[in-house]
N, C-alpha and C. Protein backbone atom coordinates (compact mmCIF):
# COMPACT_ATOMS: atom_id res chain seq x y z
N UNK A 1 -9.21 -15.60 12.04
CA UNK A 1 -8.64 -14.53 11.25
C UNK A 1 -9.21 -14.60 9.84
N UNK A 2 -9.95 -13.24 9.31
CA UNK A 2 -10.40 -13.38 8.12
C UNK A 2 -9.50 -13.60 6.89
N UNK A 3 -9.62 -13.87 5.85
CA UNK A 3 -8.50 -14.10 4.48
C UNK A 3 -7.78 -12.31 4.66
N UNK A 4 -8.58 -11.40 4.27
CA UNK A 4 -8.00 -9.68 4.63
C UNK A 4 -7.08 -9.74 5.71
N UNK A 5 -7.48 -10.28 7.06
CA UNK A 5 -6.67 -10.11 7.97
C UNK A 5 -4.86 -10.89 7.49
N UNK A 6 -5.23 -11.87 7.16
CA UNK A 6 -4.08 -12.79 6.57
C UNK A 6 -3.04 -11.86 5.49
N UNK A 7 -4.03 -11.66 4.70
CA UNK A 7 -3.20 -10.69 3.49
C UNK A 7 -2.57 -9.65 4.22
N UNK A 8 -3.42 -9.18 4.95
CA UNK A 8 -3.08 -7.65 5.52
C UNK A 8 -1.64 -7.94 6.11
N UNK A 9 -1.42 -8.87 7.07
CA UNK A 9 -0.27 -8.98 8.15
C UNK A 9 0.56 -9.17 7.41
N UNK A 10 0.90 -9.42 5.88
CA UNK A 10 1.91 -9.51 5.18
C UNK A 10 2.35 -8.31 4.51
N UNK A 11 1.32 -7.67 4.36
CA UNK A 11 1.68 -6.05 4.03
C UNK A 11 2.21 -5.42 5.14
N UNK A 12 1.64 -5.45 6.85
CA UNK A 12 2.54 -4.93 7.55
C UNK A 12 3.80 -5.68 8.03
N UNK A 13 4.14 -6.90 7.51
CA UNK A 13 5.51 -7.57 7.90
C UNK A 13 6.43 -6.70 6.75
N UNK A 14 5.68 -6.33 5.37
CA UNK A 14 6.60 -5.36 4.52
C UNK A 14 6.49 -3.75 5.22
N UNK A 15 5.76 -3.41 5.88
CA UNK A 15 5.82 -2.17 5.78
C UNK A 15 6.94 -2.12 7.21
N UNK A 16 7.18 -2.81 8.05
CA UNK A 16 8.13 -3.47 9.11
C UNK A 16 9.93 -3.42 8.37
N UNK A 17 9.42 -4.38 7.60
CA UNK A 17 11.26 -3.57 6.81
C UNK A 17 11.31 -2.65 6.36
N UNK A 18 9.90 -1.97 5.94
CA UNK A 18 10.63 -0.67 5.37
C UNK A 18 10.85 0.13 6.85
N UNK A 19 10.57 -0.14 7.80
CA UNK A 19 11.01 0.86 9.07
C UNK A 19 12.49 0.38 9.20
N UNK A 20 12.68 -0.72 9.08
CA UNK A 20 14.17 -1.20 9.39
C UNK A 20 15.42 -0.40 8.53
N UNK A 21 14.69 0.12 7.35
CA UNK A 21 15.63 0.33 6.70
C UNK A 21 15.28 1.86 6.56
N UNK A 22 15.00 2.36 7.44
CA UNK A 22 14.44 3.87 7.29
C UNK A 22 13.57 4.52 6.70
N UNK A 23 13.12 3.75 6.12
CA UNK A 23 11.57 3.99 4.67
C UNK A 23 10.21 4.72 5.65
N UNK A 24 9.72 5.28 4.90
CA UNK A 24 7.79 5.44 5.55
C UNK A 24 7.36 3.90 5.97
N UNK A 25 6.99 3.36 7.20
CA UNK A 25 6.36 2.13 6.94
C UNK A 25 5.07 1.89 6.57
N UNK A 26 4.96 1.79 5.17
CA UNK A 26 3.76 1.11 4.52
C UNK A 26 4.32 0.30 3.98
N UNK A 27 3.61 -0.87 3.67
CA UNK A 27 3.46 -2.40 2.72
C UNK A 27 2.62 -2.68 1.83
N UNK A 28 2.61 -3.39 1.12
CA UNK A 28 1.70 -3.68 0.23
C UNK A 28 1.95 -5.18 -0.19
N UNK A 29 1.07 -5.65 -0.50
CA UNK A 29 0.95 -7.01 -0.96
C UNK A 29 -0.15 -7.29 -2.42
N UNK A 30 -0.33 -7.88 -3.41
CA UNK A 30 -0.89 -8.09 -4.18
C UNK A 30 -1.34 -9.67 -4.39
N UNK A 31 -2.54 -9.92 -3.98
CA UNK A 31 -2.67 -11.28 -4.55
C UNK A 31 -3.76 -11.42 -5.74
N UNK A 32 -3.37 -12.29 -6.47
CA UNK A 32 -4.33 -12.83 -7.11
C UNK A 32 -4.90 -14.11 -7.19
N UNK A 33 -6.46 -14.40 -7.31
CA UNK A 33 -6.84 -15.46 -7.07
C UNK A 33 -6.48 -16.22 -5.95
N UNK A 34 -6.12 -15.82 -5.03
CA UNK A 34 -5.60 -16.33 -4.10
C UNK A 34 -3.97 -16.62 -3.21
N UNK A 35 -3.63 -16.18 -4.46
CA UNK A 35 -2.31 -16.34 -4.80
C UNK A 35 -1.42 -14.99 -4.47
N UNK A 36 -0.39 -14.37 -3.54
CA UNK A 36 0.26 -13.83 -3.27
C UNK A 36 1.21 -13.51 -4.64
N UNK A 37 1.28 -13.08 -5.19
CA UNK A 37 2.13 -12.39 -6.66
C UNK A 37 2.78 -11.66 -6.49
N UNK A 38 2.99 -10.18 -5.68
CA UNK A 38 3.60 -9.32 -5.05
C UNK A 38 4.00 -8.98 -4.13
N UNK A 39 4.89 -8.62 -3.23
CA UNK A 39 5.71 -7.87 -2.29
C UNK A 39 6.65 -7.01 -2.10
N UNK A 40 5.82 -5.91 -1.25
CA UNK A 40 6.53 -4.38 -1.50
C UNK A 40 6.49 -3.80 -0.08
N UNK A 41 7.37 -2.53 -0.41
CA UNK A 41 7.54 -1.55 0.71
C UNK A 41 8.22 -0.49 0.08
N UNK A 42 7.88 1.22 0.98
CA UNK A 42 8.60 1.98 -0.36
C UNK A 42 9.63 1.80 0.20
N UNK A 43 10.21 2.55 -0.94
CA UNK A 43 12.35 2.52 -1.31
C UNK A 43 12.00 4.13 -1.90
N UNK A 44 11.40 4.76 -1.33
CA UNK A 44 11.78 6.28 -1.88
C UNK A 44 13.52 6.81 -1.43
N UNK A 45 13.09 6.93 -0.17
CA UNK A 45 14.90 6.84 0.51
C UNK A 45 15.97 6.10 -0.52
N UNK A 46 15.79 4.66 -0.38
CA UNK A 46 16.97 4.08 -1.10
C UNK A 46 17.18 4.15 -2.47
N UNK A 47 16.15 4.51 -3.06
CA UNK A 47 15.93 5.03 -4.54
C UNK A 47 16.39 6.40 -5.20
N UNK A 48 15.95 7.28 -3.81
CA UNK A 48 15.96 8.74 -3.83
C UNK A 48 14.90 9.20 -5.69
N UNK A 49 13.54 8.15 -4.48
CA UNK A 49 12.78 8.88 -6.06
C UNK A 49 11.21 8.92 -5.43
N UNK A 50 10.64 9.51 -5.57
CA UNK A 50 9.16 10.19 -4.64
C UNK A 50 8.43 9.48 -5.21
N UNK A 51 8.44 8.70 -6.31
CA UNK A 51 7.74 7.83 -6.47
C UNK A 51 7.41 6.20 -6.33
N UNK A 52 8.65 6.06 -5.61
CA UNK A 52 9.10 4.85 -5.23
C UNK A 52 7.92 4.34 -4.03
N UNK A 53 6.76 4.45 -4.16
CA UNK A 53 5.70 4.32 -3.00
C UNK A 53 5.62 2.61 -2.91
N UNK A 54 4.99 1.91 -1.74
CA UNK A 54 5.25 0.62 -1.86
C UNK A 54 3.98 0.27 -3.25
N UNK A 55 2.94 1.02 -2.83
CA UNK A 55 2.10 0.48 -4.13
C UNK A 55 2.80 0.63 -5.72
N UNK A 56 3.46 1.33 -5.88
CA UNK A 56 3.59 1.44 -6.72
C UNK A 56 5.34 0.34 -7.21
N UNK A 57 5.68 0.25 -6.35
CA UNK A 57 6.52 -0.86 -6.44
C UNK A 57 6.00 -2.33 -6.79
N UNK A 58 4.72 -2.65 -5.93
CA UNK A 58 3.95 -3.27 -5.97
C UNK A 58 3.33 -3.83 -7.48
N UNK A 59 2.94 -3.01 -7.94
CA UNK A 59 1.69 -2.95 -9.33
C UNK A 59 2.79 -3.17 -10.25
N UNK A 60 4.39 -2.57 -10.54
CA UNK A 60 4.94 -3.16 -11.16
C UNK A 60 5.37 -5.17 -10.80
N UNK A 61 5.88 -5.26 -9.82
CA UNK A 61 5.69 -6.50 -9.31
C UNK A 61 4.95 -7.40 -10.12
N UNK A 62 3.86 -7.21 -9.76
CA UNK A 62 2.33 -7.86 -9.94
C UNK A 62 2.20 -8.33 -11.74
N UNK A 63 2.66 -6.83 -12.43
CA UNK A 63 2.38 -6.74 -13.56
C UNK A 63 3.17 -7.57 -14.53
N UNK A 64 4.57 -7.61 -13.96
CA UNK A 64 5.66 -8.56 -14.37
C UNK A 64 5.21 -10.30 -14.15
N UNK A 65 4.79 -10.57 -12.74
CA UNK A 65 4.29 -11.77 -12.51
C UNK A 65 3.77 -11.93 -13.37
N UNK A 66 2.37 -11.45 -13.87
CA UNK A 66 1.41 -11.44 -14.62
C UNK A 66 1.89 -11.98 -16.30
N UNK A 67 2.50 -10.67 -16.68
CA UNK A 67 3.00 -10.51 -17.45
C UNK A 67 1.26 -10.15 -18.44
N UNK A 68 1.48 -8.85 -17.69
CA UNK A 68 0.28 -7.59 -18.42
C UNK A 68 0.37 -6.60 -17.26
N UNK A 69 -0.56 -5.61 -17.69
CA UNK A 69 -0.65 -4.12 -17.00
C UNK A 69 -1.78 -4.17 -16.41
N UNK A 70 -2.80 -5.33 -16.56
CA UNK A 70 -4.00 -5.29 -16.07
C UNK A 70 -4.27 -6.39 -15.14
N UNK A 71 -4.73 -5.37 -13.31
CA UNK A 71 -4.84 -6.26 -12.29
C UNK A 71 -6.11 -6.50 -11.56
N UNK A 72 -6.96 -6.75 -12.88
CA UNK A 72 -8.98 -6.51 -12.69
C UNK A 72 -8.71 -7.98 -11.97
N UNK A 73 -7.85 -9.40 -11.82
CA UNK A 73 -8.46 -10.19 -11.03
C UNK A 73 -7.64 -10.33 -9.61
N UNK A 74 -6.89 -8.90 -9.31
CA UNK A 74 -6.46 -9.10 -8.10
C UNK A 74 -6.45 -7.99 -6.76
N UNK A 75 -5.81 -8.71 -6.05
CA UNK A 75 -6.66 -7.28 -4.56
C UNK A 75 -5.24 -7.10 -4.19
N UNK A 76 -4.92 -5.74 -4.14
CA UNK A 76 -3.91 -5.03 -3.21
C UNK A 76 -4.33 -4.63 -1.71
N UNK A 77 -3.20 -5.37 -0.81
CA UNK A 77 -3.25 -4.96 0.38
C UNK A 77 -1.95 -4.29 0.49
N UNK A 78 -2.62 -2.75 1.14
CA UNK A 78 -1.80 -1.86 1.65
C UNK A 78 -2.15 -1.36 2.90
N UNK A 79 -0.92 -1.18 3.89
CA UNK A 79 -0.78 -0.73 5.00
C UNK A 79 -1.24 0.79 5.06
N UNK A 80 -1.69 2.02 4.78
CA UNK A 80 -2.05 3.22 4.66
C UNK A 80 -2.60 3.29 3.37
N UNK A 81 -4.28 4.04 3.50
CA UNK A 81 -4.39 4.56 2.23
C UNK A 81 -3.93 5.25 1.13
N UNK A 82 -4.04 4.69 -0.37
CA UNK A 82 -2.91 5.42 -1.12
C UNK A 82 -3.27 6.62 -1.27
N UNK A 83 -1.90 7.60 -1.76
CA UNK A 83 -2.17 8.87 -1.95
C UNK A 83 -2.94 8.66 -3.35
N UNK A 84 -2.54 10.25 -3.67
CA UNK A 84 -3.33 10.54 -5.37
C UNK A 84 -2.88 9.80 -6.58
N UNK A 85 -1.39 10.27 -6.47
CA UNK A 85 -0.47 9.26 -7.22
C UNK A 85 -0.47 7.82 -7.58
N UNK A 86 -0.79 6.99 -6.44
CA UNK A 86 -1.11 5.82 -6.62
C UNK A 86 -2.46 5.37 -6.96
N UNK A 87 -3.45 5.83 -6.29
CA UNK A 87 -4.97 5.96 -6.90
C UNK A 87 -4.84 5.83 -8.55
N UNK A 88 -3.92 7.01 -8.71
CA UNK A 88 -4.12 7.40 -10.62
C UNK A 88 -3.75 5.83 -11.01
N UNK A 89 -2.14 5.94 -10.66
CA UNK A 89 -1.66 4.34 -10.85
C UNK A 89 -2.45 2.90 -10.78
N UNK A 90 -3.38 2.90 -9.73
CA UNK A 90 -4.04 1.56 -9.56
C UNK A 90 -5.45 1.77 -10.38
N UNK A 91 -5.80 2.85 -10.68
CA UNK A 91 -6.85 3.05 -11.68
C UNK A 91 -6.53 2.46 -13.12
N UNK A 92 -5.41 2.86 -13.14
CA UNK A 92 -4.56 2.87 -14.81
C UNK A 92 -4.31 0.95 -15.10
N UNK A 93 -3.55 0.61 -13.96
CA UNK A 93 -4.08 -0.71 -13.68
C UNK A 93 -5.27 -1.63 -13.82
N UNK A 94 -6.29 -1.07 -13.00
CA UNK A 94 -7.29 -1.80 -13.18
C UNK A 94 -7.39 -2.65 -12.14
N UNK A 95 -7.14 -2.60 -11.16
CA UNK A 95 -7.06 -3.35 -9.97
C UNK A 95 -8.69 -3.20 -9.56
N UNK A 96 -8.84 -4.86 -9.41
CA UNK A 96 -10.28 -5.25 -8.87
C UNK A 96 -10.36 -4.56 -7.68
N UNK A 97 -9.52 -4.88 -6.55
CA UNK A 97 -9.91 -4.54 -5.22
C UNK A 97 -8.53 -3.79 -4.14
N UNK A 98 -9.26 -3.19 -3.78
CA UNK A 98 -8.21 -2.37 -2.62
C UNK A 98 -8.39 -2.71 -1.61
N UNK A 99 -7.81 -3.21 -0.66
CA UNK A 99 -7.80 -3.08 0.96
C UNK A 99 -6.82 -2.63 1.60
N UNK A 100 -7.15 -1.17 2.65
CA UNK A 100 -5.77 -0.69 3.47
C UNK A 100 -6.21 -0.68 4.66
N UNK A 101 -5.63 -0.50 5.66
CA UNK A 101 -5.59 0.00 7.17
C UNK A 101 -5.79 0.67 7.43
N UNK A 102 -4.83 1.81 7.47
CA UNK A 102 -5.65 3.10 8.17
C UNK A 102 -5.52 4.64 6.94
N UNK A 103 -6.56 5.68 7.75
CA UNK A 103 -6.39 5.88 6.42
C UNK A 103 -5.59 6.99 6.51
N UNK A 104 -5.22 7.89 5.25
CA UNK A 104 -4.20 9.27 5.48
C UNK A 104 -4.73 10.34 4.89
N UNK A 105 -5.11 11.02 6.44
CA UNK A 105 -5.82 12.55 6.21
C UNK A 105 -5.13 13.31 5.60
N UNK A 106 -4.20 13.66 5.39
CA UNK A 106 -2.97 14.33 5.09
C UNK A 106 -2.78 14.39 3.96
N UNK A 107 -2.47 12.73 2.93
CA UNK A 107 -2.11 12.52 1.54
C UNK A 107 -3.54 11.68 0.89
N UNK A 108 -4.56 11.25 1.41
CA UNK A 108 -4.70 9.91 0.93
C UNK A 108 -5.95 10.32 0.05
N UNK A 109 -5.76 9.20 -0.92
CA UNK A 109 -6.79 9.85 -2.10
C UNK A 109 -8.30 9.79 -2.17
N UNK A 110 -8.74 9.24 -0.77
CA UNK A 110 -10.44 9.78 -0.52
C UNK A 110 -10.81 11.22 -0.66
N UNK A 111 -9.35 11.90 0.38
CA UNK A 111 -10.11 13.52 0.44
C UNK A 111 -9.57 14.36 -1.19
N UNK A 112 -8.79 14.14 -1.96
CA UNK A 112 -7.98 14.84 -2.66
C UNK A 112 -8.99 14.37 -4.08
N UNK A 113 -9.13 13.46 -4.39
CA UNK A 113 -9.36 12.51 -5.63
C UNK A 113 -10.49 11.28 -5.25
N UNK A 114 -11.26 11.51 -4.69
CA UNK A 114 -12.41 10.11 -4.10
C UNK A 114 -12.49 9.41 -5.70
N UNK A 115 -12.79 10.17 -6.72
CA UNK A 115 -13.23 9.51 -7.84
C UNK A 115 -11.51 9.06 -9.21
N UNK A 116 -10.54 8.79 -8.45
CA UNK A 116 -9.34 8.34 -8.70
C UNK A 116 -8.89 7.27 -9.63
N UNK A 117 -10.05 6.54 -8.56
CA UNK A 117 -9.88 4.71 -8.95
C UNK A 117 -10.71 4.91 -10.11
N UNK A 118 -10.44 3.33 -10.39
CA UNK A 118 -11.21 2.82 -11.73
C UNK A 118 -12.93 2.82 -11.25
N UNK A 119 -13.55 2.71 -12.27
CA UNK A 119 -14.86 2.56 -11.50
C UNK A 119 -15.68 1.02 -11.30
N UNK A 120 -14.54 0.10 -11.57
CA UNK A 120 -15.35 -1.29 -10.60
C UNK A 120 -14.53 -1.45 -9.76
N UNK A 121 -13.31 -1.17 -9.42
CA UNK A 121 -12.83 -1.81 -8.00
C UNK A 121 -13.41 -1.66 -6.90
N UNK A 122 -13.27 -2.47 -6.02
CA UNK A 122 -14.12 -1.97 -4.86
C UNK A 122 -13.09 -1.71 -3.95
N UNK A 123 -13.36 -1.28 -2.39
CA UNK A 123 -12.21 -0.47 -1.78
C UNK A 123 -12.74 -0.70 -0.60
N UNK A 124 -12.17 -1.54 0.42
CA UNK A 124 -12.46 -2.14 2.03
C UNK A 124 -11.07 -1.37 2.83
N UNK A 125 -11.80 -0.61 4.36
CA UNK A 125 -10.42 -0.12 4.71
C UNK A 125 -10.96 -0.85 6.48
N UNK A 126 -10.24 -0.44 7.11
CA UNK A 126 -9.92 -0.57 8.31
C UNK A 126 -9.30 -1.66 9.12
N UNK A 127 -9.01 -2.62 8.21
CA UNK A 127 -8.10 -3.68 8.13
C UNK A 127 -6.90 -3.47 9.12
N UNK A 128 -6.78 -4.35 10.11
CA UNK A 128 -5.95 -4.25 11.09
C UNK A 128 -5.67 -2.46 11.16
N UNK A 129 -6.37 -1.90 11.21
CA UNK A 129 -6.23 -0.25 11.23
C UNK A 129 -5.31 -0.36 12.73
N UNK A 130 -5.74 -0.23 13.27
CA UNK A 130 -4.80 0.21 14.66
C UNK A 130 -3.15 -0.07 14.71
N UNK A 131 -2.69 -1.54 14.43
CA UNK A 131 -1.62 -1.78 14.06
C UNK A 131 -1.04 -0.57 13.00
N UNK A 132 -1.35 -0.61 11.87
CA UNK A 132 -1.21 0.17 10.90
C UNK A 132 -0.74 1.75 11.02
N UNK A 133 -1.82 1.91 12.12
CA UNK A 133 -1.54 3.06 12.61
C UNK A 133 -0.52 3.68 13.28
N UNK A 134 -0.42 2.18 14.12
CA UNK A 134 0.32 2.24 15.53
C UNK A 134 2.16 2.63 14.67
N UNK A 135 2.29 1.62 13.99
CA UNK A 135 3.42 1.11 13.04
C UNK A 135 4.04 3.19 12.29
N UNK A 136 2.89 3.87 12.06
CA UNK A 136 3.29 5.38 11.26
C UNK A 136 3.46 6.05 12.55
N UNK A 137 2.56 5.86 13.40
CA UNK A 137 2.85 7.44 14.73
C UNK A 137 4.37 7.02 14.87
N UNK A 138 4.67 5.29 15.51
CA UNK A 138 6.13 5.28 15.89
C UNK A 138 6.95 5.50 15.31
N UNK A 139 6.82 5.69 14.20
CA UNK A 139 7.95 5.55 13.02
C UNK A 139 8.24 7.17 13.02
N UNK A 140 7.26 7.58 13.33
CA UNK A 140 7.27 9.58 12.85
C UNK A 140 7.51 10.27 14.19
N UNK A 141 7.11 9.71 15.45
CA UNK A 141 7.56 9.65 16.43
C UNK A 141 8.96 9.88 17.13
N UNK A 142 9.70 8.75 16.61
CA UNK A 142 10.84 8.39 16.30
C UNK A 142 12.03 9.49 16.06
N UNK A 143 11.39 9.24 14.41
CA UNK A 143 11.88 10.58 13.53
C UNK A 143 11.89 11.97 14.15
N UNK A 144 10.92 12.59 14.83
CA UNK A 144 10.99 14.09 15.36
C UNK A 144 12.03 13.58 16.84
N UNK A 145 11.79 12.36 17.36
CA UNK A 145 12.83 12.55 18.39
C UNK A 145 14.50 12.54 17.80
N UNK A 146 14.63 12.24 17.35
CA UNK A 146 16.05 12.23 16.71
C UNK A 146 16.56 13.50 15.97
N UNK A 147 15.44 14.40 16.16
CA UNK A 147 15.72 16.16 15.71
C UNK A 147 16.10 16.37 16.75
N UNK A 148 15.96 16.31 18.08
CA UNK A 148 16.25 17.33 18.90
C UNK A 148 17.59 16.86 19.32
């Protein structure tokens, strides 16, 4: 198992409670230097605030650990690519490196904003993608069955 793969499964063990507790399941994790600093999942639901995304739960996290706003020596792992919102956010940050799973045609800030991020982070996706994946169809799945 690569170090990504490692990080990654901790972002989807967060994005796992956020299904437990009714949330979108995405996760996020932040390490630096090696070092795990952050753990998130959104709380938009329990917050009742649209911005409550796990990254962005996250980057505060991180920033407090830190104790600064700037995360040029660390890598966020997230379970789904971030939307626009968070892009702006992890730009504003300064986050060295991104790694997500799968990605989101729908929200995610390749198609909307490609040029978002900061311009040295670098950005690795497909990271346990299938899981990742697997983890949003059921979850949304789910959700439309419980309409009818």
């Amino acid at each position: 198992m690569t170090q990504d793969e490692q990080f990654m499964r901790l972002a989807v063990a967060e994005a796992k409670v956020a299904a437990e507790e009714d949330e979108v399941p995405i996760g996020a994790v932040v390490v630096c230097r090696g070092q795990v600093i952050a753990r998130a999942h959104n709380l938009t639901e329990r917050l009742t605030d649209v911005t409550a995304h796990a990254e962005m739960q996250a980057i505060t996290a991180a920033a407090t650990e830190l104790g600064g706003k700037y995360l040029n020596d660390c890598t966020l792992y997230v379970t789904v690519e971030p939307c626009v919102m968070c892009a702006g956010a992890l730009s504003w940050a300064q986050i060295g490196r991104i790694v997500y799973g799968t990605n989101d045609d729908k929200r995610g800030f390749s198609r909307y904003a490609p040029q978002a991020l900061h311009p040295k982070t670098q950005v690795s996706s497909g990271v346990l993608a299938e899981e990742c994946t697997q983890l949003m169809q059921s979850f949304f799945q789910k959700k439309r069955g419980n309409r009818n």
